[in-house]
PDB file of N, CA and C in Angstrom:
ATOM      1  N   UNK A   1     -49.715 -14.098   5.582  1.00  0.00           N
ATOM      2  CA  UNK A   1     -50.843 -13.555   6.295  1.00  0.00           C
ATOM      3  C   UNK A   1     -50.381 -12.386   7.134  1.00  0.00           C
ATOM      4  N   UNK A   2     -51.186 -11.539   7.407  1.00  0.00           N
ATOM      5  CA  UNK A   2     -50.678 -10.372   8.434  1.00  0.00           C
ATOM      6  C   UNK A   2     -51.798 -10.282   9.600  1.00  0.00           C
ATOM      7  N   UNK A   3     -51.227  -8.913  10.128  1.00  0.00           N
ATOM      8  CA  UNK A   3     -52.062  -8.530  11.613  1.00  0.00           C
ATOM      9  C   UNK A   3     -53.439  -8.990  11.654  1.00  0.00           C
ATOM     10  N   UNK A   4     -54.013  -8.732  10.597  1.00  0.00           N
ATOM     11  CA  UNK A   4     -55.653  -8.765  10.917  1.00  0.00           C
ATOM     12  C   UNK A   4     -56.024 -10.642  10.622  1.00  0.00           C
ATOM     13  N   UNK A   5     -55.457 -10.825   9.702  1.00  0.00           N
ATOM     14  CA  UNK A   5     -55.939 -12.373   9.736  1.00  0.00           C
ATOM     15  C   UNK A   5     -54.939 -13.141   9.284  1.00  0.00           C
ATOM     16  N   UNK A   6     -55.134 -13.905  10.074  1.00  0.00           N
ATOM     17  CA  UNK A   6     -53.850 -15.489  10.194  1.00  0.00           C
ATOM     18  C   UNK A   6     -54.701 -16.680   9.257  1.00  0.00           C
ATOM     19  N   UNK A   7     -53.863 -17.529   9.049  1.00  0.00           N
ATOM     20  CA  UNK A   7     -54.492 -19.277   8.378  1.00  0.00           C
ATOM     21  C   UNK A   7     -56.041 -19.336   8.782  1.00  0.00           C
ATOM     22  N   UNK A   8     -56.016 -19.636  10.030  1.00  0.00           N
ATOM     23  CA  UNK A   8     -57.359 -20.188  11.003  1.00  0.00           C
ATOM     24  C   UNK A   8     -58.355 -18.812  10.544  1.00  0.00           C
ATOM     25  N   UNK A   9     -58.201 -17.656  10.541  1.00  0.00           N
ATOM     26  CA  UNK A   9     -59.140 -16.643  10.497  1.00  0.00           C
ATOM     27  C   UNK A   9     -59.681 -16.757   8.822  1.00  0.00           C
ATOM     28  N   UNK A  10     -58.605 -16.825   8.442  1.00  0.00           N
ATOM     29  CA  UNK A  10     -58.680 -16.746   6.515  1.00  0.00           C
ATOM     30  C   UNK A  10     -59.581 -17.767   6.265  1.00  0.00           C
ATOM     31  N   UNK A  11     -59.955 -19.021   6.553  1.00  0.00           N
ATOM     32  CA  UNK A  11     -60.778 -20.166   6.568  1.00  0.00           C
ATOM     33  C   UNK A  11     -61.774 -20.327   6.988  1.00  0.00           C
ATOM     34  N   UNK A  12     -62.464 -19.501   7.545  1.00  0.00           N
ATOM     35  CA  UNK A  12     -63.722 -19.112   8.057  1.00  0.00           C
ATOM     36  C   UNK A  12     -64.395 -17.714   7.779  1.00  0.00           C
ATOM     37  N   UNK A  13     -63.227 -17.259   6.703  1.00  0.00           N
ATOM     38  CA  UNK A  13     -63.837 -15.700   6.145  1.00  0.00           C
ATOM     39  C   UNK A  13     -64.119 -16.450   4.556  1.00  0.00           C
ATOM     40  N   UNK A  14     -65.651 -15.354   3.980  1.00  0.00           N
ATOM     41  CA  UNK A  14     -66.360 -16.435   2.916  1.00  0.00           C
ATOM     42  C   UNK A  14     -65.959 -15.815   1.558  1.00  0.00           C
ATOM     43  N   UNK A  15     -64.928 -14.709   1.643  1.00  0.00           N
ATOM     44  CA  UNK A  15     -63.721 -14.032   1.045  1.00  0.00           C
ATOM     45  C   UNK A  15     -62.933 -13.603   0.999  1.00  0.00           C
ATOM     46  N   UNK A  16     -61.842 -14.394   1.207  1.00  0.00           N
ATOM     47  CA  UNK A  16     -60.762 -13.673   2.008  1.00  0.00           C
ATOM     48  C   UNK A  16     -59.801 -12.683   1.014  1.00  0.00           C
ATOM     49  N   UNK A  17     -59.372 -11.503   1.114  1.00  0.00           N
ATOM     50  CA  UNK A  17     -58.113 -10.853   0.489  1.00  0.00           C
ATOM     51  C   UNK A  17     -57.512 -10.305   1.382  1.00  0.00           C
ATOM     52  N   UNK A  18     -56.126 -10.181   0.485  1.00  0.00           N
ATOM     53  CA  UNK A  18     -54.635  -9.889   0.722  1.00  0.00           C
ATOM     54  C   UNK A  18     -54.552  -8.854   0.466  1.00  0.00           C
ATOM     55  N   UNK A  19     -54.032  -7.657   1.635  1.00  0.00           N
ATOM     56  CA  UNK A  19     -53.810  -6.217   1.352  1.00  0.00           C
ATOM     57  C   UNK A  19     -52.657  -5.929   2.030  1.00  0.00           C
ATOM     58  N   UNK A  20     -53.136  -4.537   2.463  1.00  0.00           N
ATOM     59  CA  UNK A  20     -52.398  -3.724   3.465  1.00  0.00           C
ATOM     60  C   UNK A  20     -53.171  -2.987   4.179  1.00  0.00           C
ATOM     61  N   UNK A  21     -52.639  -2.485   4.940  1.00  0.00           N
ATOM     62  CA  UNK A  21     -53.018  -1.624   6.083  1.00  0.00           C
ATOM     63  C   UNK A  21     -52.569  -0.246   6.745  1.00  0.00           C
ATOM     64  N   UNK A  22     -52.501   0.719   6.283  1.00  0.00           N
ATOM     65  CA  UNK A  22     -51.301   1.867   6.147  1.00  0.00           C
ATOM     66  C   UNK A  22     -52.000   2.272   7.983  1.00  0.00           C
ATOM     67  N   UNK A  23     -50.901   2.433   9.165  1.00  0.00           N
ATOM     68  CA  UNK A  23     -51.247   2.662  10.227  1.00  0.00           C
ATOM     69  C   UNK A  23     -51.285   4.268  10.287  1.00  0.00           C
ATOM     70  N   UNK A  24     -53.001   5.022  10.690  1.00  0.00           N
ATOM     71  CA  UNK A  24     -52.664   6.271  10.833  1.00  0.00           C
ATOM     72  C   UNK A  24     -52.642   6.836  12.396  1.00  0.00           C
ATOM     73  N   UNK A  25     -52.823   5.915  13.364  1.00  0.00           N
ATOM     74  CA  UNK A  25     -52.712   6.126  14.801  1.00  0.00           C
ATOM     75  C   UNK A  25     -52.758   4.777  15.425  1.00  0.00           C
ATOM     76  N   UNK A  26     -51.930   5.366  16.546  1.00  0.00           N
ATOM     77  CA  UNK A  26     -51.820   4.357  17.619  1.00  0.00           C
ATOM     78  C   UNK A  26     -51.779   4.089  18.983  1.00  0.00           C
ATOM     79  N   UNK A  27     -51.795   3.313  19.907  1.00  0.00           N
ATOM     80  CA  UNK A  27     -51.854   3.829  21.374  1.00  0.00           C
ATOM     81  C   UNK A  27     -50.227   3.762  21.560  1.00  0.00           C
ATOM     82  N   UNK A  28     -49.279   4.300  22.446  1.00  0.00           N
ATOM     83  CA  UNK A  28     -48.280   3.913  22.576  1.00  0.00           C
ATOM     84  C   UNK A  28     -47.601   2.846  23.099  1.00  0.00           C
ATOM     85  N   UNK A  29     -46.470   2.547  23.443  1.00  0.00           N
ATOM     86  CA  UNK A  29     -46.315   0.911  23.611  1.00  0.00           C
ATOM     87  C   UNK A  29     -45.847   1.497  25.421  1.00  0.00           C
ATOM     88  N   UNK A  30     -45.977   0.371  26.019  1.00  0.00           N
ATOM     89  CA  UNK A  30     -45.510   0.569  27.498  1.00  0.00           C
ATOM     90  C   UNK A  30     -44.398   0.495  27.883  1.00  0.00           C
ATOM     91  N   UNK A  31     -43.585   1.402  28.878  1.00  0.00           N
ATOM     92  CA  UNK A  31     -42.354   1.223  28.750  1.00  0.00           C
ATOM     93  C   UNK A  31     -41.976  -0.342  29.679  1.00  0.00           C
ATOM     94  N   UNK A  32     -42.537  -0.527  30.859  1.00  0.00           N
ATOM     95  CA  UNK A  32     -41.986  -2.013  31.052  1.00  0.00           C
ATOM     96  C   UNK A  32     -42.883  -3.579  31.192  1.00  0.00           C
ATOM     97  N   UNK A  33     -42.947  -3.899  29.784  1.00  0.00           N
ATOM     98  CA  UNK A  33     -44.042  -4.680  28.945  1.00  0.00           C
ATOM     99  C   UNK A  33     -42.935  -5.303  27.537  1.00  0.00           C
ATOM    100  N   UNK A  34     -42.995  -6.524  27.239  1.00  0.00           N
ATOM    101  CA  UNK A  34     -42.636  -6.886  26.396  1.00  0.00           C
ATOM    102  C   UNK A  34     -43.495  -7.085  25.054  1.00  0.00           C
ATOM    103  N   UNK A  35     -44.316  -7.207  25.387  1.00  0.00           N
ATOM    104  CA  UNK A  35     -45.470  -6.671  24.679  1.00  0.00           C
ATOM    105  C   UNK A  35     -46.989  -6.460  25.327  1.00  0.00           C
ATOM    106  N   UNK A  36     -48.083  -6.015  24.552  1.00  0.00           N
ATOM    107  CA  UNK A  36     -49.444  -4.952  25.167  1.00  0.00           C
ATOM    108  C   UNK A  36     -50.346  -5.660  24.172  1.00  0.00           C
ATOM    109  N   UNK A  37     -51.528  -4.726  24.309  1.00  0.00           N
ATOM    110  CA  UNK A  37     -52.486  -4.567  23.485  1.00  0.00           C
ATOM    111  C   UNK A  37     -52.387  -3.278  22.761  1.00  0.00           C
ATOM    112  N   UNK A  38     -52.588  -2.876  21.500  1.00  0.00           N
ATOM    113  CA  UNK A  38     -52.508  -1.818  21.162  1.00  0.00           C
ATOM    114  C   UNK A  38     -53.813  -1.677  20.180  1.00  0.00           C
ATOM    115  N   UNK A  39     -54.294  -0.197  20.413  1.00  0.00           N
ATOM    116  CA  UNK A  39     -55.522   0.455  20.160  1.00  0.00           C
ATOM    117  C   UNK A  39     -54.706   0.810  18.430  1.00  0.00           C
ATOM    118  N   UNK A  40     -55.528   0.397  17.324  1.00  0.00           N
ATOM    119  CA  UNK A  40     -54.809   0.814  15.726  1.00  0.00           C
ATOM    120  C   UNK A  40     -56.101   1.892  15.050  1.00  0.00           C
ATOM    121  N   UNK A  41     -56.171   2.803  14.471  1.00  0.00           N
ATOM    122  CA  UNK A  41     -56.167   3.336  13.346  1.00  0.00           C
ATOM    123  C   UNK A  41     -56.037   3.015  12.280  1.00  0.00           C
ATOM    124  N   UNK A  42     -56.577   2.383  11.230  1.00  0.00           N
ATOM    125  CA  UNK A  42     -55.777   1.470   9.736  1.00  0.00           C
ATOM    126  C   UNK A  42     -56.652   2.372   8.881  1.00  0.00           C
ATOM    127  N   UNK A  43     -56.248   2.151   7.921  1.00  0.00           N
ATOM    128  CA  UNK A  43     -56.882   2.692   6.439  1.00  0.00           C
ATOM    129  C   UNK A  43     -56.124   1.218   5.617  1.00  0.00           C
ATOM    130  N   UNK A  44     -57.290   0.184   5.683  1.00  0.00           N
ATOM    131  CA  UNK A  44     -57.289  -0.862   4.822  1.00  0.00           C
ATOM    132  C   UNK A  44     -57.480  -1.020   3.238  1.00  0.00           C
ATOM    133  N   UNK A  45     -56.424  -1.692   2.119  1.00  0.00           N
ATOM    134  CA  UNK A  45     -57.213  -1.291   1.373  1.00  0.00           C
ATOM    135  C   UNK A  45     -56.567  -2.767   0.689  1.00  0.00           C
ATOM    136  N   UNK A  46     -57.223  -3.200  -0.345  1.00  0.00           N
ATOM    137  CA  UNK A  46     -56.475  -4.122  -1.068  1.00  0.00           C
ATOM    138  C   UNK A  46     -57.048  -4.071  -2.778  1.00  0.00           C
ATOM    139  N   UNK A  47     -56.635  -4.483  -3.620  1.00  0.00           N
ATOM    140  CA  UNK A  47     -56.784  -4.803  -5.305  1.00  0.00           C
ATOM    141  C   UNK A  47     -58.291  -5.130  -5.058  1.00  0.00           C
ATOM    142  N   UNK A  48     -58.744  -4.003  -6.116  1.00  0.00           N
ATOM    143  CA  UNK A  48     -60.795  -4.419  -5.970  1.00  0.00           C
ATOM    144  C   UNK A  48     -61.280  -3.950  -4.853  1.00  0.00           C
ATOM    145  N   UNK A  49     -60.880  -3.497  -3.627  1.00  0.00           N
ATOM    146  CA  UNK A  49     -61.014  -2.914  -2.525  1.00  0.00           C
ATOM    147  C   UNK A  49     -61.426  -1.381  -1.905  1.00  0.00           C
ATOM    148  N   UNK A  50     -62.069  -0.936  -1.947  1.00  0.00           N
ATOM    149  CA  UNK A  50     -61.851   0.683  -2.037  1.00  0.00           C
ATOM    150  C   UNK A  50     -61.397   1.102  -0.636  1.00  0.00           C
ATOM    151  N   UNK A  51     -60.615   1.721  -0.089  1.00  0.00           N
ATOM    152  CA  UNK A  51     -59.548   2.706   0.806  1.00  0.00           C
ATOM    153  C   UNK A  51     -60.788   2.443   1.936  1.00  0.00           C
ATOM    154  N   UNK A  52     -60.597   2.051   3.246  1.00  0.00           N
ATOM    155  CA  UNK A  52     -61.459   1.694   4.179  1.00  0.00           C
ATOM    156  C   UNK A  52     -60.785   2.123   5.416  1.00  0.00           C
ATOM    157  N   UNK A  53     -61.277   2.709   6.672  1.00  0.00           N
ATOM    158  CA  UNK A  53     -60.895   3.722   7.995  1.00  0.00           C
ATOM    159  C   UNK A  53     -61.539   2.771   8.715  1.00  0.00           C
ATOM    160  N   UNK A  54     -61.001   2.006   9.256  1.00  0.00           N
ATOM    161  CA  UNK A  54     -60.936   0.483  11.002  1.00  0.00           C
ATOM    162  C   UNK A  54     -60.313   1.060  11.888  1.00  0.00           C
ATOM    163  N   UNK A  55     -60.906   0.894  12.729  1.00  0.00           N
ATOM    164  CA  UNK A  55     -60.341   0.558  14.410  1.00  0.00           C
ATOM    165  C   UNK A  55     -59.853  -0.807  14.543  1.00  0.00           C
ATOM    166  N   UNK A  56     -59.023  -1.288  15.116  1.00  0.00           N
ATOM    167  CA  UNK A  56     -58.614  -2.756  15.626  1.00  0.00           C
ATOM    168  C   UNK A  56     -57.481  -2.521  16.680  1.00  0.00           C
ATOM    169  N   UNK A  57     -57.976  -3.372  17.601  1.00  0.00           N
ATOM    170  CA  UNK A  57     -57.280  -3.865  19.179  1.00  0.00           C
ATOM    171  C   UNK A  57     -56.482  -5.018  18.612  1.00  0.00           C
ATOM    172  N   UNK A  58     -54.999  -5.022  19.049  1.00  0.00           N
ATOM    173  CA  UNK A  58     -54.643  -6.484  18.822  1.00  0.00           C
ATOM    174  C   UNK A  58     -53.340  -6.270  19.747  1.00  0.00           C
ATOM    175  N   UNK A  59     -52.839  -7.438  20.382  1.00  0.00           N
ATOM    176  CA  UNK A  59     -51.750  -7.961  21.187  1.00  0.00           C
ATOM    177  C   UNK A  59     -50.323  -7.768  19.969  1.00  0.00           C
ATOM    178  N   UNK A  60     -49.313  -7.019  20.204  1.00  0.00           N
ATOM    179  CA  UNK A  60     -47.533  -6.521  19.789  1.00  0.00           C
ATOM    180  C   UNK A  60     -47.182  -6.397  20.564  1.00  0.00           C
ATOM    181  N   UNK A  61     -46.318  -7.110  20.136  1.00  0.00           N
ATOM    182  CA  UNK A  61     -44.931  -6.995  20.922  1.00  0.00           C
ATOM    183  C   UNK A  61     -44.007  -5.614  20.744  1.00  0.00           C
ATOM    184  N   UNK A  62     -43.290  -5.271  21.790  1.00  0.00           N
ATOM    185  CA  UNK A  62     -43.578  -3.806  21.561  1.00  0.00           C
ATOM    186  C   UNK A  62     -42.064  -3.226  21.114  1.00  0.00           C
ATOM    187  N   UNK A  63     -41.098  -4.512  20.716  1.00  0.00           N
ATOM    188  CA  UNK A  63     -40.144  -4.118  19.716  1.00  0.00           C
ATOM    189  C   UNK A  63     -40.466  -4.088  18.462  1.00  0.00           C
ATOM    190  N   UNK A  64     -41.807  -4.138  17.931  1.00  0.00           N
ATOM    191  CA  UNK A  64     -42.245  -4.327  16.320  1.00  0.00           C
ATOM    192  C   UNK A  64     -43.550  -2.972  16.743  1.00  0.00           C
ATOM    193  N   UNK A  65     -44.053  -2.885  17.641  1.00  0.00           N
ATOM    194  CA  UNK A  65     -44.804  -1.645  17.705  1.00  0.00           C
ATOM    195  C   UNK A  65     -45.258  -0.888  16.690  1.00  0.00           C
ATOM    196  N   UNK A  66     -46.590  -1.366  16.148  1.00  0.00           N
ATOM    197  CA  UNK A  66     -47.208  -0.196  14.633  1.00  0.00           C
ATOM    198  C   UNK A  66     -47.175   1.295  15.095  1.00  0.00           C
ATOM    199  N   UNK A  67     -46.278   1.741  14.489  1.00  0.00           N
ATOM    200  CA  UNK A  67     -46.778   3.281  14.529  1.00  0.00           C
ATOM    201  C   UNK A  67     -47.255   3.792  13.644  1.00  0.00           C
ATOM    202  N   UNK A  68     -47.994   5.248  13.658  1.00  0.00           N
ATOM    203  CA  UNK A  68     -48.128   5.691  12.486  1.00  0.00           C
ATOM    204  C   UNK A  68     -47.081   5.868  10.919  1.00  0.00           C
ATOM    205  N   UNK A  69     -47.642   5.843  10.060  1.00  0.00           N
ATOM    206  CA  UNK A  69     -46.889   5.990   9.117  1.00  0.00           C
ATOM    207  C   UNK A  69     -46.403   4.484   8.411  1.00  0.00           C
ATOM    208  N   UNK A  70     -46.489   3.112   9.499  1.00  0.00           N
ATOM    209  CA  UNK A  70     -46.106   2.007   8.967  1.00  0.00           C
ATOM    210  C   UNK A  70     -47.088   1.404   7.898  1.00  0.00           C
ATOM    211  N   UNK A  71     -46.460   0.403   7.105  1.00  0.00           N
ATOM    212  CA  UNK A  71     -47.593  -0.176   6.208  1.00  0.00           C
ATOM    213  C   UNK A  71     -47.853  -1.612   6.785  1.00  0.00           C
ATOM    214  N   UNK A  72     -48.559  -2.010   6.753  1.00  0.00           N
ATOM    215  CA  UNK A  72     -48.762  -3.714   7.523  1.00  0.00           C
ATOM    216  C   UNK A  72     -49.617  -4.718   6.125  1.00  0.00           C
ATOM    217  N   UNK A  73     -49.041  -5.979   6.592  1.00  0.00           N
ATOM    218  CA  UNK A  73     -49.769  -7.068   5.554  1.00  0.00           C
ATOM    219  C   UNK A  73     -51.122  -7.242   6.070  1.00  0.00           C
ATOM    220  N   UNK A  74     -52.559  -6.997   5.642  1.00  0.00           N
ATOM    221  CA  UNK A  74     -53.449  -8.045   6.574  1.00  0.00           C
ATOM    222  C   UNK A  74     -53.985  -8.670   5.140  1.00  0.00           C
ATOM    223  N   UNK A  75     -55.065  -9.797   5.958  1.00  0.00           N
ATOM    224  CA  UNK A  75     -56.054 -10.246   5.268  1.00  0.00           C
ATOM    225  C   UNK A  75     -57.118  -9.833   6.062  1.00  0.00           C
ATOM    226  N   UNK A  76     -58.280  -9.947   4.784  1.00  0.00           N
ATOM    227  CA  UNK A  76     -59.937  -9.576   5.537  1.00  0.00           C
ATOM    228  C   UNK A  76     -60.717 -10.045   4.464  1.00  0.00           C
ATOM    229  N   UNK A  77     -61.714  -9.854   5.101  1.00  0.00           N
ATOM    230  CA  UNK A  77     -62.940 -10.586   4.249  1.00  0.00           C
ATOM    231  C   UNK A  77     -63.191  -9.232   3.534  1.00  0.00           C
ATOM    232  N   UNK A  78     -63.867  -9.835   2.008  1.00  0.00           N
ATOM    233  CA  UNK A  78     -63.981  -8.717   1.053  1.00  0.00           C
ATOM    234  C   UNK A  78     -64.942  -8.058   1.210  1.00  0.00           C
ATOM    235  N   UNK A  79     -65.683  -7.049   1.210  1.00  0.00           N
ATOM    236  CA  UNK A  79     -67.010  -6.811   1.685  1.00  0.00           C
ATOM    237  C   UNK A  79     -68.072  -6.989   0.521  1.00  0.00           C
ATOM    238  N   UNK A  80     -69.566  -7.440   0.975  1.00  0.00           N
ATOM    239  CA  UNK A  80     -70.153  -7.570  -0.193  1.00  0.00           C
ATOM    240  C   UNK A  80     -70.341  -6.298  -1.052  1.00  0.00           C
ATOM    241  N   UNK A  81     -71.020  -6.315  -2.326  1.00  0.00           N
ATOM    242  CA  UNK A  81     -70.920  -5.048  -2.937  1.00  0.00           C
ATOM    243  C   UNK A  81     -72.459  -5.512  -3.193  1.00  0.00           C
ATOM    244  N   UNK A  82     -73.143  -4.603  -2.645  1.00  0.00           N
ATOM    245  CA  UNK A  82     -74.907  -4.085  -2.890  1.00  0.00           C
ATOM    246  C   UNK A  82     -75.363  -3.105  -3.472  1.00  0.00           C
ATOM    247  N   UNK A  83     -76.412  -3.374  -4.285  1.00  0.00           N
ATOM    248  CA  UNK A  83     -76.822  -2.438  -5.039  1.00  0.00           C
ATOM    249  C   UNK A  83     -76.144  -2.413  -6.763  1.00  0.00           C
TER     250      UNK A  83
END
């Protein structure tokens, strides 16, 4: 599981997939903080998925700190397809 969804989140999403998350901005990490909240930028995308631009807030620790340019594991719910 990655950043965006853990076990508990994946089980209450009514489709869950396995991607990535390519980070294109970020807030910076604090210098005396072991870890923060950090403001993300993602371009989500996964298999069957089409290339998707999120905002997400989430608690790092700020020796693993997403910066731009990193790739991250998440899960998310698939979105429906209408029409």
């Amino acid at each position: 599981m990655g950043l965006i969804g853990d076990a508990i989140k994946a089980r209450r999403m009514k489709n869950p997939v396995d991607g990535t998350a390519q980070v294109v901005g970020s807030t910076q990490p604090p210098d005396s903080a072991s870890s923060a909240n950090v403001d993300l930028n993602l371009v989500v995308q996964a298999e069957g998925v089409p290339a998707t631009s999120i905002e997400h807030t989430c608690m790092a620790p700020t020796k693993k700190w997403p910066l731009p340019g990193h790739t991250l594991p998440v899960t998310f719910d698939r979105p429906i397809r209408t029409g």
